[in-house]
C-alpha atoms as a PDB file:
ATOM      1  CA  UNK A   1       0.000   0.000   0.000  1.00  0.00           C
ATOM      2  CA  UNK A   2       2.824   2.379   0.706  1.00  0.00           C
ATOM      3  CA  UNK A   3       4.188   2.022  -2.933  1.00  0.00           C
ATOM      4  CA  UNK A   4       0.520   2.568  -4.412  1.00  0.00           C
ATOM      5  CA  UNK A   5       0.376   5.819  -2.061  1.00  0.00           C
ATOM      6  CA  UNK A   6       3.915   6.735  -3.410  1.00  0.00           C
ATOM      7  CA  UNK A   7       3.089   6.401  -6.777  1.00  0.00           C
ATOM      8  CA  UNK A   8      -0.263   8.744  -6.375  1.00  0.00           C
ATOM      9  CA  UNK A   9       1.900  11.180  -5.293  1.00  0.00           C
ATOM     10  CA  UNK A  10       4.075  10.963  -7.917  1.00  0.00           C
ATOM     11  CA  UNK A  11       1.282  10.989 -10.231  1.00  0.00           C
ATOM     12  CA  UNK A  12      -0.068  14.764  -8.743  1.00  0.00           C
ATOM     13  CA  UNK A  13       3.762  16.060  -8.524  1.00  0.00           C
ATOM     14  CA  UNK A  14       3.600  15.295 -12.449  1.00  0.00           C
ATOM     15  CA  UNK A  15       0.533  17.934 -13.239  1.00  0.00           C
ATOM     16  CA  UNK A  16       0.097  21.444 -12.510  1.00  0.00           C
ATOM     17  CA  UNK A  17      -3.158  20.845 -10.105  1.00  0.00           C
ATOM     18  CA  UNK A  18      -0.925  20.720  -6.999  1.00  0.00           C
ATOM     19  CA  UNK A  19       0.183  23.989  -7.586  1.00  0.00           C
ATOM     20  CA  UNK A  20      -2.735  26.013  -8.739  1.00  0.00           C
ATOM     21  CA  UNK A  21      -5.223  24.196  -6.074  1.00  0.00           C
ATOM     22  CA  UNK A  22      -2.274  25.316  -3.792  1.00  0.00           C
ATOM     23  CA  UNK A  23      -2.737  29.075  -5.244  1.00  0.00           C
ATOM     24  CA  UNK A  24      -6.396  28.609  -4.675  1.00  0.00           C
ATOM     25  CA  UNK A  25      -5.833  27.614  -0.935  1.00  0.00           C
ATOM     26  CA  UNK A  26      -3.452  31.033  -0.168  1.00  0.00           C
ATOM     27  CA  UNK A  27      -6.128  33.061  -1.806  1.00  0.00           C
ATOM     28  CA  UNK A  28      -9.219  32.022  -0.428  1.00  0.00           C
ATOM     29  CA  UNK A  29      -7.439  31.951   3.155  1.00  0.00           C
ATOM     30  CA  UNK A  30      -5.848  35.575   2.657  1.00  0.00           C
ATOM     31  CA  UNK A  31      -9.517  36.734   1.394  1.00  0.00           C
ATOM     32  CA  UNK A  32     -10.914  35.255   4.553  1.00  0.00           C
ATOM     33  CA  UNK A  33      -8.796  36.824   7.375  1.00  0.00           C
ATOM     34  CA  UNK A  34      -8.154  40.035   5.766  1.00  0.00           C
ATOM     35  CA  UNK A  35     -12.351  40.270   5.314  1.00  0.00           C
ATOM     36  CA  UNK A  36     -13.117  39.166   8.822  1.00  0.00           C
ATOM     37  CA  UNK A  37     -10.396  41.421  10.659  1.00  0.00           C
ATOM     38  CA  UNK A  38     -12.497  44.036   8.378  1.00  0.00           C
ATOM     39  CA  UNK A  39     -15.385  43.014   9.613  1.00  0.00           C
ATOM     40  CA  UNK A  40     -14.567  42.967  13.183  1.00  0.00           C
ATOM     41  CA  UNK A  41     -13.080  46.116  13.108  1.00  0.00           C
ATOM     42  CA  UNK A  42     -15.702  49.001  14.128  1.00  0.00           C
ATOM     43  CA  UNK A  43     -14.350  53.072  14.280  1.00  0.00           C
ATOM     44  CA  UNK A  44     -10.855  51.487  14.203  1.00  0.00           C
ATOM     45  CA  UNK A  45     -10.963  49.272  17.102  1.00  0.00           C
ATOM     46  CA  UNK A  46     -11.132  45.312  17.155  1.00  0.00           C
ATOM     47  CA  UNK A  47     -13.107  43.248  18.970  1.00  0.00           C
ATOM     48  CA  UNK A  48     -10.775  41.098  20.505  1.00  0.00           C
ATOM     49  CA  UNK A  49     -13.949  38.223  21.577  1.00  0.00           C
ATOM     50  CA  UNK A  50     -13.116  37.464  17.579  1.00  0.00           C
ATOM     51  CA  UNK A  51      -9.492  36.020  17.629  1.00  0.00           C
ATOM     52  CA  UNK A  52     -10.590  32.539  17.412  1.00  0.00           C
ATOM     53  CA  UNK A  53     -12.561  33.410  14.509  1.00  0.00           C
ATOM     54  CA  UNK A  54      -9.573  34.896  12.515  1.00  0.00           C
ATOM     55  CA  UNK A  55      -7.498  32.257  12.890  1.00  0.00           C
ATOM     56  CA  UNK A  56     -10.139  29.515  11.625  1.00  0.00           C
ATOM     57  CA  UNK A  57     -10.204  31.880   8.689  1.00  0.00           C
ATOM     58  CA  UNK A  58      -8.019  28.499   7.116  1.00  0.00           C
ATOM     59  CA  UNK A  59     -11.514  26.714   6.820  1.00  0.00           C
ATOM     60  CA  UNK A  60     -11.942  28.340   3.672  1.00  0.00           C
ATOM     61  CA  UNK A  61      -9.685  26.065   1.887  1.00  0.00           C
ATOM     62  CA  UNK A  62     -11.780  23.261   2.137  1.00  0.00           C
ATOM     63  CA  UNK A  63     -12.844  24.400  -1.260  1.00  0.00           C
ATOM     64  CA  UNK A  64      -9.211  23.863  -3.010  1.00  0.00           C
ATOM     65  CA  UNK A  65      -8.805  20.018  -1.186  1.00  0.00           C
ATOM     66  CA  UNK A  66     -12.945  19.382  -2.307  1.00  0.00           C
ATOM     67  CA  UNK A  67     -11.808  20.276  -5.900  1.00  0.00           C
ATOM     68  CA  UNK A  68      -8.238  18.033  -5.525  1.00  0.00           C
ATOM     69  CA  UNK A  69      -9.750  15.312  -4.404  1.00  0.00           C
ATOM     70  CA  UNK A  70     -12.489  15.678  -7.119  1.00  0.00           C
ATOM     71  CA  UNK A  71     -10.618  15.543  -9.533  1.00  0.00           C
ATOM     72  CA  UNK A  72      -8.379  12.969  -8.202  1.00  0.00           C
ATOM     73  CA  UNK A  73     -10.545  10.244  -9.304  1.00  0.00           C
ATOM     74  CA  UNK A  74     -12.824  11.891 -12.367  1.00  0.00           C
ATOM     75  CA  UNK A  75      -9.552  13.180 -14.441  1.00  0.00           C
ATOM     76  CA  UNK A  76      -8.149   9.537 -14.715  1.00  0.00           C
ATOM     77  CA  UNK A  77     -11.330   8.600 -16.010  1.00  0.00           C
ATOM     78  CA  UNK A  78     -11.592  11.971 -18.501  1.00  0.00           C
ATOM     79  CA  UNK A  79      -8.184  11.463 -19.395  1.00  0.00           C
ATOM     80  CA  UNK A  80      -7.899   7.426 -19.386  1.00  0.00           C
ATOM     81  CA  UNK A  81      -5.121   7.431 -17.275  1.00  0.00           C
ATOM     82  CA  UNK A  82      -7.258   4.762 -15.298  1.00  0.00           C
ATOM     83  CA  UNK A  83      -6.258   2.536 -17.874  1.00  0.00           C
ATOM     84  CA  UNK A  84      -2.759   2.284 -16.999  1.00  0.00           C
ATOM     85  CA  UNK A  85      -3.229   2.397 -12.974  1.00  0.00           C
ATOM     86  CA  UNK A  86      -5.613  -0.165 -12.902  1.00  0.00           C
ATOM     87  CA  UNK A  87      -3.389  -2.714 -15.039  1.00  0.00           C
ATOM     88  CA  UNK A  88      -0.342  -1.736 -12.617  1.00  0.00           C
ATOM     89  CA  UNK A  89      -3.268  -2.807  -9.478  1.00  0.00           C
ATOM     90  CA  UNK A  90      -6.275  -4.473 -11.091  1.00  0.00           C
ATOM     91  CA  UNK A  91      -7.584  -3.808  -7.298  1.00  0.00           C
ATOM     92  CA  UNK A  92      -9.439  -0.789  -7.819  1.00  0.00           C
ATOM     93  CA  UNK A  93     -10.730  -1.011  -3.721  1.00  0.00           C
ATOM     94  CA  UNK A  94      -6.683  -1.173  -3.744  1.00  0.00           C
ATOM     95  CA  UNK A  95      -5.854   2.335  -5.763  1.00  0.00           C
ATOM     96  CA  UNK A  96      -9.157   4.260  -3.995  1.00  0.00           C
ATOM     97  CA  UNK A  97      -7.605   3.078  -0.888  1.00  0.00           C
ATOM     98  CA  UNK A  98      -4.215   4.708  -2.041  1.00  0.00           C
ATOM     99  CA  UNK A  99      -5.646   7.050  -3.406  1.00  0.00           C
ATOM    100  CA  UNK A 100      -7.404   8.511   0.005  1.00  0.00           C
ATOM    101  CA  UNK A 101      -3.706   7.677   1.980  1.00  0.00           C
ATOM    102  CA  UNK A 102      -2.413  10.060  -0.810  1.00  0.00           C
ATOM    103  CA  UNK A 103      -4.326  12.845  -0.986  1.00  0.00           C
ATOM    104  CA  UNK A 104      -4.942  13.027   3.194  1.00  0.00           C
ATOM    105  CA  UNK A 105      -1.604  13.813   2.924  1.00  0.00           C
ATOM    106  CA  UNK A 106      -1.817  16.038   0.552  1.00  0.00           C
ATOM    107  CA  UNK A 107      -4.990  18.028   2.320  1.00  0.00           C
ATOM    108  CA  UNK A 108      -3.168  18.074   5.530  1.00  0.00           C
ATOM    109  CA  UNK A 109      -0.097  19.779   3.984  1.00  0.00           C
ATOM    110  CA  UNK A 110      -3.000  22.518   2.613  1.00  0.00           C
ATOM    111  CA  UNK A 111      -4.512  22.786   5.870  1.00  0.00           C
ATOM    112  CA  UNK A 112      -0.656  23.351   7.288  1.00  0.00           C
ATOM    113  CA  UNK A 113      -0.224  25.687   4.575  1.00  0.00           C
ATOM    114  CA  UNK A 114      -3.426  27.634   5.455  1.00  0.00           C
ATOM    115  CA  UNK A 115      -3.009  28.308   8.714  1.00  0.00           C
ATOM    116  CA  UNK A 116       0.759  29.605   8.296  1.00  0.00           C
ATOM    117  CA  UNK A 117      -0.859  32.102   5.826  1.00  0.00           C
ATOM    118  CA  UNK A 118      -3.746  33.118   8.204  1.00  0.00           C
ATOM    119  CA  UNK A 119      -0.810  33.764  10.966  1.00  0.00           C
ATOM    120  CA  UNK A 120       1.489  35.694   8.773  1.00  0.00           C
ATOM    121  CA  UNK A 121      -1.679  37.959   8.048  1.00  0.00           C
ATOM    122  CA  UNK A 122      -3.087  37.757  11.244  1.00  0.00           C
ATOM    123  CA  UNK A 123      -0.511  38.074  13.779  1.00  0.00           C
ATOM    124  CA  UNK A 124       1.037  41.112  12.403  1.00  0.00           C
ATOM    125  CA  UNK A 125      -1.823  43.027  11.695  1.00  0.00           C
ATOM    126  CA  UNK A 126      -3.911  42.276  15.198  1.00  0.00           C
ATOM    127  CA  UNK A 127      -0.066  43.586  16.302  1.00  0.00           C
ATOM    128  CA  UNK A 128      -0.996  46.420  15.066  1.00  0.00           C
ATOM    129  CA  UNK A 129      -4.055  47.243  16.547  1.00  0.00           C
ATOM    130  CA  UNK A 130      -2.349  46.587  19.934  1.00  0.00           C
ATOM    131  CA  UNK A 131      -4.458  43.773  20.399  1.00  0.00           C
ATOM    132  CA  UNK A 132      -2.507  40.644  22.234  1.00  0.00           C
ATOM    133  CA  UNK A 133      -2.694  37.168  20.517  1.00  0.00           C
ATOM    134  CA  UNK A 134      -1.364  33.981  22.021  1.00  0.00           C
ATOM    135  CA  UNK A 135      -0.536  31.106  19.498  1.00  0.00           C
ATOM    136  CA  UNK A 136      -0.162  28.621  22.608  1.00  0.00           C
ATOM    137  CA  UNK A 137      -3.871  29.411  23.729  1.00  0.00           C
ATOM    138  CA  UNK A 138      -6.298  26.354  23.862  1.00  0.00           C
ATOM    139  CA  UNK A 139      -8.992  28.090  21.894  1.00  0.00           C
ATOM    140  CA  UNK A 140      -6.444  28.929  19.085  1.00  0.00           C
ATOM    141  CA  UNK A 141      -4.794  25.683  19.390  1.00  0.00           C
ATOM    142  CA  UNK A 142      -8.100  24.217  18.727  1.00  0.00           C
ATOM    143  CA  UNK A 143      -9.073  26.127  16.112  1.00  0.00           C
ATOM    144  CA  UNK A 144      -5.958  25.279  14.224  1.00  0.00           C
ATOM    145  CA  UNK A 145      -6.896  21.578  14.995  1.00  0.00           C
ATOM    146  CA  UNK A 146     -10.697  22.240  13.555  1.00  0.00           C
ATOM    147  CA  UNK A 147      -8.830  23.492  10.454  1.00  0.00           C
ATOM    148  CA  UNK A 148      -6.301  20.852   9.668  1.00  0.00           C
ATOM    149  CA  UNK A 149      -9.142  17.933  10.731  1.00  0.00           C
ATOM    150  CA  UNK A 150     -11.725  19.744   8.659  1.00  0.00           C
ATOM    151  CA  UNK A 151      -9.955  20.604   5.354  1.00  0.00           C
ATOM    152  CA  UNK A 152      -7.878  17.290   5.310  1.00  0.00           C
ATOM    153  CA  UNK A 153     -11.059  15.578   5.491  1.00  0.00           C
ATOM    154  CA  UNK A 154     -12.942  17.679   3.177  1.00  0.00           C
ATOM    155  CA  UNK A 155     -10.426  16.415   0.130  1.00  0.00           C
ATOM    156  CA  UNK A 156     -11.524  12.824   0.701  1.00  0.00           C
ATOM    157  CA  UNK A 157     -15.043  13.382   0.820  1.00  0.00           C
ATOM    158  CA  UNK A 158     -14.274  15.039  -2.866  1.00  0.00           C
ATOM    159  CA  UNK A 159     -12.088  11.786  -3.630  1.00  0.00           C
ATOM    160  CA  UNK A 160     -14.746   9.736  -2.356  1.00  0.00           C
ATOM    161  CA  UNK A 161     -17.477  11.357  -4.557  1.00  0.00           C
ATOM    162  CA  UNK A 162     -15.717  11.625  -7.204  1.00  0.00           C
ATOM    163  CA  UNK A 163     -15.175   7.993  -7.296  1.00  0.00           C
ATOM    164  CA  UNK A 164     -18.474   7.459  -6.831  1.00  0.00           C
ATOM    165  CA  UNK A 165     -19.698  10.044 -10.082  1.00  0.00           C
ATOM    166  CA  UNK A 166     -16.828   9.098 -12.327  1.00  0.00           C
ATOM    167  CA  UNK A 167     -17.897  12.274 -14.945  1.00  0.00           C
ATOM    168  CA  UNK A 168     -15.598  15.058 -14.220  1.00  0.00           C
ATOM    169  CA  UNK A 169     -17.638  18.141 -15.179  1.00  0.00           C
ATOM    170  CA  UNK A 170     -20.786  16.842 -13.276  1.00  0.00           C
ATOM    171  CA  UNK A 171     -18.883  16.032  -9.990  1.00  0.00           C
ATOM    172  CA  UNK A 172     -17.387  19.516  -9.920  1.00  0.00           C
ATOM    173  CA  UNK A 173     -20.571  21.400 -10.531  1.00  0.00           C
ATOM    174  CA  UNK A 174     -22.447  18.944  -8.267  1.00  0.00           C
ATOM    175  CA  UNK A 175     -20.403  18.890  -5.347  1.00  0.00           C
ATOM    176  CA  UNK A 176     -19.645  22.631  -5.069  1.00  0.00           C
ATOM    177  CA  UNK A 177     -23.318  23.803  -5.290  1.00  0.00           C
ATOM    178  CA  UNK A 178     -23.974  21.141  -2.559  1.00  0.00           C
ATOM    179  CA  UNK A 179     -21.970  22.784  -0.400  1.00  0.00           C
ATOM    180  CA  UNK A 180     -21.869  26.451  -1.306  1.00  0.00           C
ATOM    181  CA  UNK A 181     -25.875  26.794  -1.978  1.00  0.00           C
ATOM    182  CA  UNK A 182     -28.337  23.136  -0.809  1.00  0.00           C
ATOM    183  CA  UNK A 183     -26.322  22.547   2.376  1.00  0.00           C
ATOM    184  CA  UNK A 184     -26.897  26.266   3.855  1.00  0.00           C
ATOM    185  CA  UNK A 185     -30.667  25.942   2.646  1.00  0.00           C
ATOM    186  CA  UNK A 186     -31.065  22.716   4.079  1.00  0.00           C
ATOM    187  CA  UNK A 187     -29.754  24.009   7.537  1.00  0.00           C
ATOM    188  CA  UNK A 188     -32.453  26.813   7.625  1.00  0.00           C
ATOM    189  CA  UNK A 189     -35.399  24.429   6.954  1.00  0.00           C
ATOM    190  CA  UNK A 190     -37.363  23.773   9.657  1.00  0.00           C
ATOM    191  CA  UNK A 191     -37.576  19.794  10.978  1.00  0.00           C
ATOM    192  CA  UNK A 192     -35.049  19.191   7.739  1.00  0.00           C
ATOM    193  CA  UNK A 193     -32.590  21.348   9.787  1.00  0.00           C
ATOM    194  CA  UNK A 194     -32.450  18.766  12.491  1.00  0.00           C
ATOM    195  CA  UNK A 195     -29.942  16.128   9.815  1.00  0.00           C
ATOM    196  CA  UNK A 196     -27.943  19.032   9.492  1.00  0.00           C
ATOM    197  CA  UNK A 197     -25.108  18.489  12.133  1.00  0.00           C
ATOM    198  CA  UNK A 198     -25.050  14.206  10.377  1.00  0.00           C
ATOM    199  CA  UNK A 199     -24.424  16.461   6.832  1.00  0.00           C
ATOM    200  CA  UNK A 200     -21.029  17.142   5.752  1.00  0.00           C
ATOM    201  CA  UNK A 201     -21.036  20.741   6.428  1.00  0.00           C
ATOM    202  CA  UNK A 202     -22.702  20.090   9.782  1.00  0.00           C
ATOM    203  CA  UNK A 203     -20.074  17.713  10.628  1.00  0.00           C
ATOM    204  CA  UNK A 204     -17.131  20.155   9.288  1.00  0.00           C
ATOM    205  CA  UNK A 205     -18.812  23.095  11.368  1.00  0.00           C
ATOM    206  CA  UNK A 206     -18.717  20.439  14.481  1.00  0.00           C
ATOM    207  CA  UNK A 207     -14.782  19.716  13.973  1.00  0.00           C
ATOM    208  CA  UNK A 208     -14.464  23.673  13.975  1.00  0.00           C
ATOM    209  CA  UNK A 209     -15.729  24.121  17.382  1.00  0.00           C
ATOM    210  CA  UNK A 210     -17.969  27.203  16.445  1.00  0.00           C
ATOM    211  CA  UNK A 211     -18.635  29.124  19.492  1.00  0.00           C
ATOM    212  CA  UNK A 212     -22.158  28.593  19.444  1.00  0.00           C
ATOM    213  CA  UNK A 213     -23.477  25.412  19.235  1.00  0.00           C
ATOM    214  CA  UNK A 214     -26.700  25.648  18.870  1.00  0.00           C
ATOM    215  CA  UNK A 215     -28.956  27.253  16.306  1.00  0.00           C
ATOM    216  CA  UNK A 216     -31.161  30.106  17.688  1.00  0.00           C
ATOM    217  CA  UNK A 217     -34.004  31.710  17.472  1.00  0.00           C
ATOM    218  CA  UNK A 218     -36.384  29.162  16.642  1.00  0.00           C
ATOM    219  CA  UNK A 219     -38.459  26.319  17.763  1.00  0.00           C
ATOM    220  CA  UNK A 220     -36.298  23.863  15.413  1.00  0.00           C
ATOM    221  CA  UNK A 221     -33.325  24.493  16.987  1.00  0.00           C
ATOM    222  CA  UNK A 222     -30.109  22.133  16.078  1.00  0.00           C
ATOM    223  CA  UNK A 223     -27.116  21.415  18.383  1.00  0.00           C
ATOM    224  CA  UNK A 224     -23.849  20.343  16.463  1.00  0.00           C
ATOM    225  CA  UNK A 225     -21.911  17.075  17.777  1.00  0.00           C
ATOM    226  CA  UNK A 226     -18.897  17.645  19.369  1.00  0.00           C
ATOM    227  CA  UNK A 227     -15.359  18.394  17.533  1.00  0.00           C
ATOM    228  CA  UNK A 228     -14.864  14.751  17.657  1.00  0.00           C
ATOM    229  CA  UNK A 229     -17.998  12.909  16.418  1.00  0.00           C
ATOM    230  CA  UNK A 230     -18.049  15.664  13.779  1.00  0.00           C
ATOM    231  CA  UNK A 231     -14.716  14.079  12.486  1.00  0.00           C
ATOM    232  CA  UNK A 232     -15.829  10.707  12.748  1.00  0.00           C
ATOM    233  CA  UNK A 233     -19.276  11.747  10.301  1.00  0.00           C
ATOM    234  CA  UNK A 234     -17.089  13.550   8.321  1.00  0.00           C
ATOM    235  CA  UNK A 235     -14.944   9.961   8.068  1.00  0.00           C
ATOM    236  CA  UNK A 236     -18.115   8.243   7.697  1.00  0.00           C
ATOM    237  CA  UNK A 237     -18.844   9.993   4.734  1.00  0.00           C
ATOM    238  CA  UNK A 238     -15.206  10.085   2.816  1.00  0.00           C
ATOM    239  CA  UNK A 239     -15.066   6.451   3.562  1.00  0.00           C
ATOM    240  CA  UNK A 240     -18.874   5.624   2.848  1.00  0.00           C
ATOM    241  CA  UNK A 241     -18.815   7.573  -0.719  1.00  0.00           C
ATOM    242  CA  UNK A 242     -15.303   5.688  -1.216  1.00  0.00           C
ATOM    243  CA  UNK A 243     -16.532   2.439  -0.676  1.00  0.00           C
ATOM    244  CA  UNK A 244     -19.940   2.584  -2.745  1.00  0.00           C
ATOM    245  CA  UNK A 245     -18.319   4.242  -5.886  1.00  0.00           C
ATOM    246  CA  UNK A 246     -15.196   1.734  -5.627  1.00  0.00           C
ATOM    247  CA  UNK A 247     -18.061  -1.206  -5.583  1.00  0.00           C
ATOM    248  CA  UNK A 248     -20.168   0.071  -8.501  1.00  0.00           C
ATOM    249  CA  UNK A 249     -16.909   0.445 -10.612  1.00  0.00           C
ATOM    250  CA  UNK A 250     -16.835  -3.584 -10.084  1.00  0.00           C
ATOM    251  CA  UNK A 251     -19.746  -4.043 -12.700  1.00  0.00           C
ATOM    252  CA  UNK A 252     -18.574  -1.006 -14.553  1.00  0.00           C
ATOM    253  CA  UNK A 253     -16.622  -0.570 -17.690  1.00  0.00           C
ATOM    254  CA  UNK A 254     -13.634   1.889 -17.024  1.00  0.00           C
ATOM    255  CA  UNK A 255     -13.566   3.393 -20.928  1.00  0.00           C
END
């Protein structure tokens, strides 16, 4: 299994995706802290209540690791470089197994990557504005955990689905308006609202430890699970995707 995972990463190092998913991972994380020290800032002062929340600005980049692992699967099919990997280890449980030891890697080096970025924005500017920021406090420290949990695991729920869709273009389209429009509208439904936290998103906003827990303002109130059964759903549903689209491609053709 280590070869196979050796050889996935080989295969990514080969392409350009690496790089400009990486690109797409420093941007979306700069955008986010620089917009929510913004935000928090009111007649030039800064709420200090919203450290935490700069410094899980590196959430954002669960976007770049979806898309990666997307398209980890889909462009061997597009591109029939299946054909090739699959003769190497007719096993295809076998290369999505490698494939999700290859690219957790590879999301956990983003997530690294994203918090750096959201410190060398952060720490100097809060600096700044005189306001005091400890790197060694447990609510940052576990807000830097939510984010390298959370994004890793984000890239193989993309592998996972895209295993399990196969067509490149639909995948993409698919899974990013599931999570940028139906998941948000599903949490605001009332009675739907309550599968929520068991969602993806739900799960990803459990690993993140948001401050408050619960929904308010309503009789349909949801309460997240806990940083650690959010991981585990999140798991669930990497692993459970992984596992369905690696058994349908049993009785499929892979041209």
């Amino acid at each position: 299994m280590g070869r196979l995972i050796r050889a996935e990463g080989r295969k990514l190092r080969s392409t350009q995706l690496w790089f400009w998913m990486l690109i797409a991972v420093i941007a979306l994380t700069s955008l986010s802290v620089v917009g929510r020290i913004i935000g928090d800032t009111h007649d030039g002062t800064f709420d200090p209540s919203n450290i935490r929340d700069i410094f899980l600005s590196g959430q954002s980049a669960f976007i770049g690791s979806l898309v990666l692992g997307v398209l980890a699967v889909t462009a061997e099919f597009r591109y029939q470089t299946i054909t090739p990997t699959l003769l190497a280890t007719p096993s295809r449980v076998k290369v999505v197994a490698a494939k999700l030891g290859a690219y957790a890697l590879v999301g956990a080096a983003y997530s690294a990557i994203a918090i750096v970025v959201s410190c060398a924005i952060a720490l100097p500017w809060l600096s700044a504005k005189n306001v005091p920021v400890s790197l060694t406090d447990d609510h940052l420290i576990s807000a830097f955990a939510g984010v390298l949990f959370a994004v890793t695991l984000w890239g193989l729920v993309g592998l996972g689905f895209g295993a399990l869709v196969r067509n490149q273009i639909v995948a993409m389209v698919v899974a990013i308006i599931y999570v940028i429009i139906v998941e948000p509208i599903l949490s605001l439904i009332p009675y739907v609202r309550n599968v929520y936290p068991y969602l993806p998103g739900g799960a990803s906003a459990a690993i993140l430890d948001t401050t408050s827990r619960t929904s308010a303002g309503n009789d349909n109130a949801y309460t997240l699970l806990s940083p650690a059964l959010g991981c585990l759903v999140l798991l669930a549903w990497a692993l459970g995707l992984s596992i369905i689209g690696a058994t349908l491609s049993m009785n499929r053709d892979i041209t």
